[in-house]
PDB file of N, CA and C in Angstrom:
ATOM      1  N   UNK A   1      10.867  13.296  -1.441  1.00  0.00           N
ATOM      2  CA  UNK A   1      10.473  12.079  -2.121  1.00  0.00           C
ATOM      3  C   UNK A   1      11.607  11.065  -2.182  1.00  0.00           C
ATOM      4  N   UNK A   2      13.075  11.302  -1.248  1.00  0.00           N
ATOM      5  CA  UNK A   2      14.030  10.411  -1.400  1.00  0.00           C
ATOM      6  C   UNK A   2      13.805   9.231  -0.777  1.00  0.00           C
ATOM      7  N   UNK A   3      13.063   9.651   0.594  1.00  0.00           N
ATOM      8  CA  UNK A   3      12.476   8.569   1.512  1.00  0.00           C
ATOM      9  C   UNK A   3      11.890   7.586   0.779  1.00  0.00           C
ATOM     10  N   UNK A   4      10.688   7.967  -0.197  1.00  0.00           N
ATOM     11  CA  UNK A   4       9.485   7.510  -0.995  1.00  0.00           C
ATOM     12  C   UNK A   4      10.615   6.153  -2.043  1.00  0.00           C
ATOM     13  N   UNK A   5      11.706   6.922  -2.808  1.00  0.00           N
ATOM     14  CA  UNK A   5      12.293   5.969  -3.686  1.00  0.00           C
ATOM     15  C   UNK A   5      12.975   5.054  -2.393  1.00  0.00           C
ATOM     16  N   UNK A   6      13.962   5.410  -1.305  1.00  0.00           N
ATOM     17  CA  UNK A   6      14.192   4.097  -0.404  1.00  0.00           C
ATOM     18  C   UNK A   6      12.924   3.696  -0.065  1.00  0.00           C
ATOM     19  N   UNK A   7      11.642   3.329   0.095  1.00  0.00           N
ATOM     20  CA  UNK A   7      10.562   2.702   0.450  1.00  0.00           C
ATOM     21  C   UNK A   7      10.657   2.080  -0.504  1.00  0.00           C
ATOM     22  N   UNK A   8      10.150   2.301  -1.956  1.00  0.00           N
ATOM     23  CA  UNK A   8       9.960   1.136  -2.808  1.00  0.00           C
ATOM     24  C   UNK A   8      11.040   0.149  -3.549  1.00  0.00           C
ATOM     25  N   UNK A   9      12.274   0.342  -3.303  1.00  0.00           N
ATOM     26  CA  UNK A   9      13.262   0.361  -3.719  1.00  0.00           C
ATOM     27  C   UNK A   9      13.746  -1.401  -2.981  1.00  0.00           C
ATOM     28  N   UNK A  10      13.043  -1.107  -2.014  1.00  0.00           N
ATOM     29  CA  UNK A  10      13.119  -2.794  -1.043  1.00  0.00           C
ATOM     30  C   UNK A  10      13.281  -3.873  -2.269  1.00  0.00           C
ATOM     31  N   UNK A  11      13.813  -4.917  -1.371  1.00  0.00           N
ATOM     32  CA  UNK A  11      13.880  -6.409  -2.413  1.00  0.00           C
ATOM     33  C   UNK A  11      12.505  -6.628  -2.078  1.00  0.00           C
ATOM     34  N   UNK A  12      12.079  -6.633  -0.201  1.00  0.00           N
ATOM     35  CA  UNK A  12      10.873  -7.238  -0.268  1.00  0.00           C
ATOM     36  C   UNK A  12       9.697  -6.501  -1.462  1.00  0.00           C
ATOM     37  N   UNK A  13       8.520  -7.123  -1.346  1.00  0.00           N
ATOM     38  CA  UNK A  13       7.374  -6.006  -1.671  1.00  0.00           C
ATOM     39  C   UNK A  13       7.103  -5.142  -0.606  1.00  0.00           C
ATOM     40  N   UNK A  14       6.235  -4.332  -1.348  1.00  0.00           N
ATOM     41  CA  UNK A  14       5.949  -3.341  -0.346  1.00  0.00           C
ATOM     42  C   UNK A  14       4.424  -2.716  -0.810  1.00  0.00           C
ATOM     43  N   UNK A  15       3.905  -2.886   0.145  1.00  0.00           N
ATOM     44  CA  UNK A  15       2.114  -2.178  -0.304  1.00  0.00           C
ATOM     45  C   UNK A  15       1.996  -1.522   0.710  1.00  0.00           C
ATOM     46  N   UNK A  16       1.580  -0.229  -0.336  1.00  0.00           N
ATOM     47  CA  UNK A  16       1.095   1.372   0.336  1.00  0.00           C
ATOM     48  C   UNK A  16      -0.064   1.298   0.252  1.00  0.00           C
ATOM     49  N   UNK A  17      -0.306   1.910   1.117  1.00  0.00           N
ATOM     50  CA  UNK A  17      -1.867   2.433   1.505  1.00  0.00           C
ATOM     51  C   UNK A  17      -2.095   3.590   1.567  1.00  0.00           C
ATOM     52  N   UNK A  18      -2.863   4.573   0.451  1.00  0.00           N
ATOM     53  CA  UNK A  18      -2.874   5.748   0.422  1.00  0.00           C
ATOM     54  C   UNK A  18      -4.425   5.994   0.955  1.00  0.00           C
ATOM     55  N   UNK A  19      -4.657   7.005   1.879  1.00  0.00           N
ATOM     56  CA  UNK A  19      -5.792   6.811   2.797  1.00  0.00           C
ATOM     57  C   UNK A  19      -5.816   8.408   3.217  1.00  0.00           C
ATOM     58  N   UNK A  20      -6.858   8.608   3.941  1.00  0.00           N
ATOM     59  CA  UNK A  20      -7.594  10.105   4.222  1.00  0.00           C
ATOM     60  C   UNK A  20      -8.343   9.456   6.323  1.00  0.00           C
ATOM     61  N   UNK A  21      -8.079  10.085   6.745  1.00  0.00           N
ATOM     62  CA  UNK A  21      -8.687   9.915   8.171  1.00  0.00           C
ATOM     63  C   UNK A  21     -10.131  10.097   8.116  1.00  0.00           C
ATOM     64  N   UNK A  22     -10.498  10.711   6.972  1.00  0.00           N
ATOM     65  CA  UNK A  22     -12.045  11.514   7.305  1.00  0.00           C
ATOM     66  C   UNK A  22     -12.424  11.005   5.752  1.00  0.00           C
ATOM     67  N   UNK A  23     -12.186   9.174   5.489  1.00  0.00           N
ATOM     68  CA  UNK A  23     -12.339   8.788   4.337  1.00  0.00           C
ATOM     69  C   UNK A  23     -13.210   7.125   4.873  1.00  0.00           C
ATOM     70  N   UNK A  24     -13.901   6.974   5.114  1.00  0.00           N
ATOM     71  CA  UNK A  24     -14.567   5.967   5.701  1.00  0.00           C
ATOM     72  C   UNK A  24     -14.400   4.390   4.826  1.00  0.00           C
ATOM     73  N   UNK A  25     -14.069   4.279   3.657  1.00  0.00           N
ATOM     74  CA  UNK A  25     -13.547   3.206   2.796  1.00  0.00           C
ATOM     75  C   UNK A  25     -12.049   2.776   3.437  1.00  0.00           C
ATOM     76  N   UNK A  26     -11.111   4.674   3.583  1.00  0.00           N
ATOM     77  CA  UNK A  26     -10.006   4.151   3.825  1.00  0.00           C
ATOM     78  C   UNK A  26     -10.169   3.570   5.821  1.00  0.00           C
ATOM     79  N   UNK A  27     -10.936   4.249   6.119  1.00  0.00           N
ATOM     80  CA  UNK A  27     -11.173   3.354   7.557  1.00  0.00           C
ATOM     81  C   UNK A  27     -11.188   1.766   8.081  1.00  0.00           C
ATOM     82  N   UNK A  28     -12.342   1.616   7.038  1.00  0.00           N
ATOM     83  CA  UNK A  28     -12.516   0.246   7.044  1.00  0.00           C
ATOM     84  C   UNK A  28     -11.544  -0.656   6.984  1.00  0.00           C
ATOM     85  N   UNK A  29     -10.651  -0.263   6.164  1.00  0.00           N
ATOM     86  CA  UNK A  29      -9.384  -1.008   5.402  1.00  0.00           C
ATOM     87  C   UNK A  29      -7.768  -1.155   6.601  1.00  0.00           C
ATOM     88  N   UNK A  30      -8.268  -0.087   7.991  1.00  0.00           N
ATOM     89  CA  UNK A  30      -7.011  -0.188   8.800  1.00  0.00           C
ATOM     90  C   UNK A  30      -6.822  -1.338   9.265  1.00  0.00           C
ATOM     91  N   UNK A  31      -8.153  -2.439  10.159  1.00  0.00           N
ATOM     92  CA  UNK A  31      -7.701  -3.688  10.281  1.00  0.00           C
ATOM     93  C   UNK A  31      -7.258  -4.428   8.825  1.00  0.00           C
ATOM     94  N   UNK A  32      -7.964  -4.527   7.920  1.00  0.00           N
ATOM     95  CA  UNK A  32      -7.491  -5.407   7.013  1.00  0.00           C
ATOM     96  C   UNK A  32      -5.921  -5.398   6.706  1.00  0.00           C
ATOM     97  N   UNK A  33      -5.350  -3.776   6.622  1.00  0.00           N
ATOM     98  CA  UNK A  33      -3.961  -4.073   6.655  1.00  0.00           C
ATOM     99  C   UNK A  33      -3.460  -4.325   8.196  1.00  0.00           C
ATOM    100  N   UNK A  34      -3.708  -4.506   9.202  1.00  0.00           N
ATOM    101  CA  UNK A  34      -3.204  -5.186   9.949  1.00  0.00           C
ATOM    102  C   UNK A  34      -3.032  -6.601   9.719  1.00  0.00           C
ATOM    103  N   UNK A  35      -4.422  -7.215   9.261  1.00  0.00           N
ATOM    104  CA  UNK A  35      -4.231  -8.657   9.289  1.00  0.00           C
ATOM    105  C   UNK A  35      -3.171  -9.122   8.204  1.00  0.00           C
ATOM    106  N   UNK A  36      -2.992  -8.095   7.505  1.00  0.00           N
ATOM    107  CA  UNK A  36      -2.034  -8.337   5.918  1.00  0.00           C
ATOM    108  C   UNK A  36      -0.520  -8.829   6.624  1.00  0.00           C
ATOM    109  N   UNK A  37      -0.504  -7.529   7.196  1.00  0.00           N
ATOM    110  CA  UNK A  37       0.814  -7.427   8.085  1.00  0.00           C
ATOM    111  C   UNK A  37       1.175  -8.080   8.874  1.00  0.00           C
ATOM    112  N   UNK A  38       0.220  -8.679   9.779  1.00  0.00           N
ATOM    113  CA  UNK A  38       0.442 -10.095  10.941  1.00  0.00           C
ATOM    114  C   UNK A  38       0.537 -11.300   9.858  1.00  0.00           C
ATOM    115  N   UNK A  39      -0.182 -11.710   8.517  1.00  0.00           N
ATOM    116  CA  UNK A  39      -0.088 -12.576   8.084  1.00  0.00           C
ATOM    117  C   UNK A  39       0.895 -13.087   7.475  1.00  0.00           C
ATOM    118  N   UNK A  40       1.908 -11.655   6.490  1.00  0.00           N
ATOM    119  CA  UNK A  40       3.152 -12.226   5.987  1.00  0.00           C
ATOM    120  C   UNK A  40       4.221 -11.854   6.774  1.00  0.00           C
ATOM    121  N   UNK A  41       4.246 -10.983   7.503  1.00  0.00           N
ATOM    122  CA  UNK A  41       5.392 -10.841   8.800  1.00  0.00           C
ATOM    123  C   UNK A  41       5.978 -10.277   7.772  1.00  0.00           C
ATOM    124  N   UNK A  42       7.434 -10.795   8.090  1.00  0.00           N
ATOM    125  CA  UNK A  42       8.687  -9.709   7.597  1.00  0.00           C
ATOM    126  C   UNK A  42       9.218  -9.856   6.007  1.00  0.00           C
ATOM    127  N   UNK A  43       8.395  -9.997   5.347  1.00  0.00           N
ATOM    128  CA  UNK A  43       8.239 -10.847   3.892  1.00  0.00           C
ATOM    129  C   UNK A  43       8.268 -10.146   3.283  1.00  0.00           C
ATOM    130  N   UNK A  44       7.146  -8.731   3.592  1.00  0.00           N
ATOM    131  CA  UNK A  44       6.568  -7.777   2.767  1.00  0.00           C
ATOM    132  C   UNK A  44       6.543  -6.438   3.931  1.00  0.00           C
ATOM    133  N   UNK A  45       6.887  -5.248   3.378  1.00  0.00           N
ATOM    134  CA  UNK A  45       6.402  -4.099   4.235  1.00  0.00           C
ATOM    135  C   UNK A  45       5.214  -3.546   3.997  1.00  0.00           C
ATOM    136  N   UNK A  46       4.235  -2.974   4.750  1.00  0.00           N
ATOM    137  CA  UNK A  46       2.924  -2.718   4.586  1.00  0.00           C
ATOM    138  C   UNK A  46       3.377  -1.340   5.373  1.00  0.00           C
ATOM    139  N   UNK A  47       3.037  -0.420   4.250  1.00  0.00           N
ATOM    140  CA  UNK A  47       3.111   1.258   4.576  1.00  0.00           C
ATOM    141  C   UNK A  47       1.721   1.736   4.079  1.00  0.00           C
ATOM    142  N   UNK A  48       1.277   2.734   5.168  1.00  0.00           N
ATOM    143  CA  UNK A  48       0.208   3.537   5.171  1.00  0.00           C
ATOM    144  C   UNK A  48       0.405   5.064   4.665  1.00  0.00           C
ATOM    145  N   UNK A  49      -0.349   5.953   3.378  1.00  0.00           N
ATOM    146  CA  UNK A  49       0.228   7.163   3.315  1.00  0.00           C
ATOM    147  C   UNK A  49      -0.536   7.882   3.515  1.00  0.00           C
ATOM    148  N   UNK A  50      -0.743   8.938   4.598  1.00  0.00           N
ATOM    149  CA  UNK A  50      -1.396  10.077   4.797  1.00  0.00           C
ATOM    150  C   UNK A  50      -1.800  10.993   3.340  1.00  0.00           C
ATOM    151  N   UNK A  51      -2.647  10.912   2.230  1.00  0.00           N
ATOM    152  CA  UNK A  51      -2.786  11.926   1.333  1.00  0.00           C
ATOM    153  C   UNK A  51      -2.464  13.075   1.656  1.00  0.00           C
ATOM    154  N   UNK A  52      -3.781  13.440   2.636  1.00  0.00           N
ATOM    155  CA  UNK A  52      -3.920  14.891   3.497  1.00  0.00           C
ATOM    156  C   UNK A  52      -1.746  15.542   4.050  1.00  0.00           C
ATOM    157  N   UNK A  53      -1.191  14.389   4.468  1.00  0.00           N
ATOM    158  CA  UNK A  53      -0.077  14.770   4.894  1.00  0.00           C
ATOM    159  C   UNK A  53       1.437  14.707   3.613  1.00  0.00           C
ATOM    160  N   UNK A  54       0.791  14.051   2.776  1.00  0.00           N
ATOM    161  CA  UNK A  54       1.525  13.921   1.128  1.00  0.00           C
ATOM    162  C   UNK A  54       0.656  14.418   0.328  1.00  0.00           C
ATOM    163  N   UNK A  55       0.679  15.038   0.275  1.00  0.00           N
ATOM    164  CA  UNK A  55      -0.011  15.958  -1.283  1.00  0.00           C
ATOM    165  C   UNK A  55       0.214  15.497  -2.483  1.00  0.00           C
ATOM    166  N   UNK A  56       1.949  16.109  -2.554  1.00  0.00           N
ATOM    167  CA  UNK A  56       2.673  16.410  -3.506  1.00  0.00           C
ATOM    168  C   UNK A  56       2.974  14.331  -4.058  1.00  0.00           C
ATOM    169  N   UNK A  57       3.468  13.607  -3.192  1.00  0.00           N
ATOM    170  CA  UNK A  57       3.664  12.397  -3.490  1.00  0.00           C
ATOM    171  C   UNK A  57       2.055  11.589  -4.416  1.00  0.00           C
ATOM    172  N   UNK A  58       0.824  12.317  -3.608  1.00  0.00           N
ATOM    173  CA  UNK A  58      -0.296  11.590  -3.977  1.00  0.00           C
ATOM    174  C   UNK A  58      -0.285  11.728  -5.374  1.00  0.00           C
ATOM    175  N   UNK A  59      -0.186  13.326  -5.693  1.00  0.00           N
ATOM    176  CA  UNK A  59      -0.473  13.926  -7.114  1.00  0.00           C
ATOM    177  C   UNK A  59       0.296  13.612  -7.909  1.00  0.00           C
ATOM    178  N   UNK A  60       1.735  13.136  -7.609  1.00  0.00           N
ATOM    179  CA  UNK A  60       2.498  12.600  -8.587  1.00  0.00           C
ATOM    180  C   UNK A  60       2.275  11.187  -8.808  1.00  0.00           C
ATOM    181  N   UNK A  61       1.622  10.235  -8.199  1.00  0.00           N
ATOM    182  CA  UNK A  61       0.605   8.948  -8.337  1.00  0.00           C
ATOM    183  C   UNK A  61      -0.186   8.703  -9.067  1.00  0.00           C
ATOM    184  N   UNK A  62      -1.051  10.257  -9.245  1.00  0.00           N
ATOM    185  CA  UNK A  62      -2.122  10.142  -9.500  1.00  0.00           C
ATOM    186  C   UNK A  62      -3.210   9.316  -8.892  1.00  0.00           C
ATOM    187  N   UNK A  63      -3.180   9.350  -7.503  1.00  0.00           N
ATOM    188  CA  UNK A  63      -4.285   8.849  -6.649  1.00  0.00           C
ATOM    189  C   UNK A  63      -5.374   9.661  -6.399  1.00  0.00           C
ATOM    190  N   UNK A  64      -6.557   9.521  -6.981  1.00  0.00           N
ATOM    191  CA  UNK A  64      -8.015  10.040  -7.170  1.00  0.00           C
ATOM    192  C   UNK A  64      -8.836   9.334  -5.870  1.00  0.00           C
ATOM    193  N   UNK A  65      -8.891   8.250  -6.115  1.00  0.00           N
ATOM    194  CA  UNK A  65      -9.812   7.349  -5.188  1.00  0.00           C
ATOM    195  C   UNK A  65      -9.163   6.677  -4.225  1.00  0.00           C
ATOM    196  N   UNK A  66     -10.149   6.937  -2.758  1.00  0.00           N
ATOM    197  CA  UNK A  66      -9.323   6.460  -1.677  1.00  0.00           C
ATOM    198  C   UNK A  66     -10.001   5.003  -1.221  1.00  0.00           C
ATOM    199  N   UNK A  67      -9.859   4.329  -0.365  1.00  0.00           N
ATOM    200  CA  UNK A  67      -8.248   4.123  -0.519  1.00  0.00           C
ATOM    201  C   UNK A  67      -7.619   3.642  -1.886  1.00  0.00           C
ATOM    202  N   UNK A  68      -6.334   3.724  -1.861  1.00  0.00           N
ATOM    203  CA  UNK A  68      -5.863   3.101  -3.353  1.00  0.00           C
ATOM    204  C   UNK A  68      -4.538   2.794  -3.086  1.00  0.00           C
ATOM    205  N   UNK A  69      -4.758   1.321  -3.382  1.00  0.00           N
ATOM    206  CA  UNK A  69      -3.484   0.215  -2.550  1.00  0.00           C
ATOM    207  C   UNK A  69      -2.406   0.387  -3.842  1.00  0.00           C
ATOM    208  N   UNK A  70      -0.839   0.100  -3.955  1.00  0.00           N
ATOM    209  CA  UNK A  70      -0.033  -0.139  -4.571  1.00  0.00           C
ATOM    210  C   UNK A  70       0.980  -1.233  -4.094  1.00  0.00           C
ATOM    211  N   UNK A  71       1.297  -2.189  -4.787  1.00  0.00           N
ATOM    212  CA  UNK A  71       2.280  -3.234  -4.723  1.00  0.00           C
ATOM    213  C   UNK A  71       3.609  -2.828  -5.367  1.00  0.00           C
ATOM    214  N   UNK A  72       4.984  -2.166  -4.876  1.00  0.00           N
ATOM    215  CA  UNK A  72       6.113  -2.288  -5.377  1.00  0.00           C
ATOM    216  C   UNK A  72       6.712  -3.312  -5.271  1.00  0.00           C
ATOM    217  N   UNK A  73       7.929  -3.193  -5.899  1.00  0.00           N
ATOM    218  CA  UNK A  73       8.859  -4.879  -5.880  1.00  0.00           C
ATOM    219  C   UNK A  73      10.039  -3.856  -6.029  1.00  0.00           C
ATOM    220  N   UNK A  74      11.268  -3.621  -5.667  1.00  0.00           N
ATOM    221  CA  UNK A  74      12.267  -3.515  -6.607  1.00  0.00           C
ATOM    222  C   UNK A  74      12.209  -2.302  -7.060  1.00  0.00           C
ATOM    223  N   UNK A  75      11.203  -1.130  -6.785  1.00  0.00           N
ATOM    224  CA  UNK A  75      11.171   0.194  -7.130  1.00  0.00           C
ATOM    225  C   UNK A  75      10.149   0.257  -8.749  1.00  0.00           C
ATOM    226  N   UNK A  76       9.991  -1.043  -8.595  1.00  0.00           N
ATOM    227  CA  UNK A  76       8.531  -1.424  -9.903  1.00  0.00           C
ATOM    228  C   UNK A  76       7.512  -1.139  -9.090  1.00  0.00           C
ATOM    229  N   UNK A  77       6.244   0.044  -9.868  1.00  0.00           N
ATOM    230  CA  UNK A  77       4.742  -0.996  -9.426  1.00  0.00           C
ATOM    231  C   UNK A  77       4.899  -2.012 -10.011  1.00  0.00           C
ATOM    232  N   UNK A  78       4.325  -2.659  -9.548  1.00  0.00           N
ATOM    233  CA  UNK A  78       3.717  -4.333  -9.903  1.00  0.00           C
ATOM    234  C   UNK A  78       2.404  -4.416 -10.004  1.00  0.00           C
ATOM    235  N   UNK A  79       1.358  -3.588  -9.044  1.00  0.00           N
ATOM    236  CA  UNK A  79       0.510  -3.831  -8.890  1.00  0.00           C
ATOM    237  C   UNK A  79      -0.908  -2.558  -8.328  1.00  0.00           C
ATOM    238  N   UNK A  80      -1.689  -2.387  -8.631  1.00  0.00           N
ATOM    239  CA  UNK A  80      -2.517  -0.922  -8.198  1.00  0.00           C
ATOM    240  C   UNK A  80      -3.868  -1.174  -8.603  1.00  0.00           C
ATOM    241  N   UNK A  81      -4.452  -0.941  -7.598  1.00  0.00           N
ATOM    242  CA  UNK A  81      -5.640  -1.085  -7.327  1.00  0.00           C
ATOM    243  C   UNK A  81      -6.570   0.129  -6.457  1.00  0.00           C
ATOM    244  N   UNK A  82      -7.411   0.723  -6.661  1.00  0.00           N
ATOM    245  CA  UNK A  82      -8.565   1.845  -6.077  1.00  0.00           C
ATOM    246  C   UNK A  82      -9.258   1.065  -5.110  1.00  0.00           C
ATOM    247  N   UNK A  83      -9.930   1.638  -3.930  1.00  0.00           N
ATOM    248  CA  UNK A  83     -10.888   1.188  -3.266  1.00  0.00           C
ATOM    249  C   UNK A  83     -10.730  -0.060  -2.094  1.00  0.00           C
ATOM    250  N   UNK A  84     -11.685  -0.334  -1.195  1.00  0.00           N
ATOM    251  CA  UNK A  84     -11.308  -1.210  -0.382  1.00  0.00           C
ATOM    252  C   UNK A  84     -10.805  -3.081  -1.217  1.00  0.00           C
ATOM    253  N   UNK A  85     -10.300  -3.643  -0.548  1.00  0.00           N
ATOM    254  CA  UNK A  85     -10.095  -4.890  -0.390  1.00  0.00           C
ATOM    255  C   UNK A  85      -9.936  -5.982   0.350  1.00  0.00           C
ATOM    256  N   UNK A  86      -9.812  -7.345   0.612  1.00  0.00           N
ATOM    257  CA  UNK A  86     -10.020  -7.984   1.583  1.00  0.00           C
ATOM    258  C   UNK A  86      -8.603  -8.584   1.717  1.00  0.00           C
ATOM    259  N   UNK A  87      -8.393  -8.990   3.049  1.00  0.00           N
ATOM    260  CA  UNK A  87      -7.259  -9.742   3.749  1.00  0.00           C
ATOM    261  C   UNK A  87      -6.493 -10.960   2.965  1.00  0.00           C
ATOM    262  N   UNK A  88      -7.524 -11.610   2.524  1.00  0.00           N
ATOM    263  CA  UNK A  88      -7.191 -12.699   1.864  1.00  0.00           C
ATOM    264  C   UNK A  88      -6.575 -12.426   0.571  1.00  0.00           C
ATOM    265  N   UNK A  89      -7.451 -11.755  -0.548  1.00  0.00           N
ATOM    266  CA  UNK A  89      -6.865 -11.201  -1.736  1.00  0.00           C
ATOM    267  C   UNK A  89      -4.956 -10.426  -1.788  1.00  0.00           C
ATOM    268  N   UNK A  90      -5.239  -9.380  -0.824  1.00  0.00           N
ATOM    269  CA  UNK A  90      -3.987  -9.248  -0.302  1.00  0.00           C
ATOM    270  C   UNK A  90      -3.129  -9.920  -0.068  1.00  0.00           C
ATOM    271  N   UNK A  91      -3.427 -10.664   0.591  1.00  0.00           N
ATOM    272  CA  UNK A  91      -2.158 -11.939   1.284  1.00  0.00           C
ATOM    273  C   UNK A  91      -1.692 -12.242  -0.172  1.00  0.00           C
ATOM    274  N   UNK A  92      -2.663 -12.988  -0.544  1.00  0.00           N
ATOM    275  CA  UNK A  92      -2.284 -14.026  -1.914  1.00  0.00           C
ATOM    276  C   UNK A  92      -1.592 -12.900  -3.288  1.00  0.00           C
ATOM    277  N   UNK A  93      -1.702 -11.692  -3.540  1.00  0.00           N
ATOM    278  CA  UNK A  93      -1.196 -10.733  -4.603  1.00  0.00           C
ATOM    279  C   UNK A  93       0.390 -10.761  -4.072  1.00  0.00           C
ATOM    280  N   UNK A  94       0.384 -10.235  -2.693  1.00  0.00           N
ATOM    281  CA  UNK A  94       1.606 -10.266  -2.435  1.00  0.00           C
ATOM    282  C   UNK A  94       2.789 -11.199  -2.213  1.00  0.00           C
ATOM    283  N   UNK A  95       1.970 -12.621  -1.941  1.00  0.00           N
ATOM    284  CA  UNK A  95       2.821 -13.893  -2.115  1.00  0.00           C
ATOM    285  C   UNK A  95       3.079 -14.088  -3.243  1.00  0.00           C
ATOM    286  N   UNK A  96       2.651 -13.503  -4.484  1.00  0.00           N
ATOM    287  CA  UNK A  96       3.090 -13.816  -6.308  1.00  0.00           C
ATOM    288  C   UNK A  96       4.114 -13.244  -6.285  1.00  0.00           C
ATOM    289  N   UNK A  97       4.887 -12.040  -5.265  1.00  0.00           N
ATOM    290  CA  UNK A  97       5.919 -11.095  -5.282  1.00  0.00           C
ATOM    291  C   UNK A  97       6.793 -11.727  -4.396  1.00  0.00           C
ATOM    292  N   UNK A  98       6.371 -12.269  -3.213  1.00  0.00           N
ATOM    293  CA  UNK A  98       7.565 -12.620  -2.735  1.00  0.00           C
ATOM    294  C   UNK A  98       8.450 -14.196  -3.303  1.00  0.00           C
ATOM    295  N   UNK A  99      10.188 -13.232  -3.189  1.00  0.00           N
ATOM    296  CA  UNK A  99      10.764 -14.487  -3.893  1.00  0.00           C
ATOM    297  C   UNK A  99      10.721 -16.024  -3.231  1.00  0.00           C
TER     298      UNK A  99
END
């Protein structure tokens, strides 16, 4: 989990994507974080987390429902949300974070 604290630990933001392959919500949601990611470029990091391949990280989250996005700043959540979302909403949450 040392990796996990350098991930959120960034100045930028950073939104995880905690997701399941054989989770059809978190499916839907792979372009949308692409377009997230083409839209703010190098502003913000956009990380994807395997549940199935983090267990132990999910359960210490407490992530129930997939997908289920998180906004760090600074090694803060800032921000957490369950379930799909759209490109646009995204963009704009994460521009309130960047300085």
């Amino acid at each position: 989990m040392s990796k996990f604290g350098e991930l959120i630990g960034l100045e930028v933001p950073v939104l995880l994507d905690f997701y399941s392959d054989d989770n059809d919500s978190s499916n839907i949601m792979h372009p949308v974080l692409r377009d997230v990611a083409a839209a703010i470029g190098d502003k913000c990091k956009v990380i994807k987390i395997n549940v199935d391949k983090n267990n132990e990280l999910a359960e210490a989250l407490r992530v129930k429902i997939l997908p289920t996005l998180m906004i760090y700043k600074s090694g803060e959540m800032v921000w957490r949300q369950s379930g799909e979302q759209d490109a646009n909403t995204l963009v704009s949450l994460i521009k309130d974070f960047i300085n």
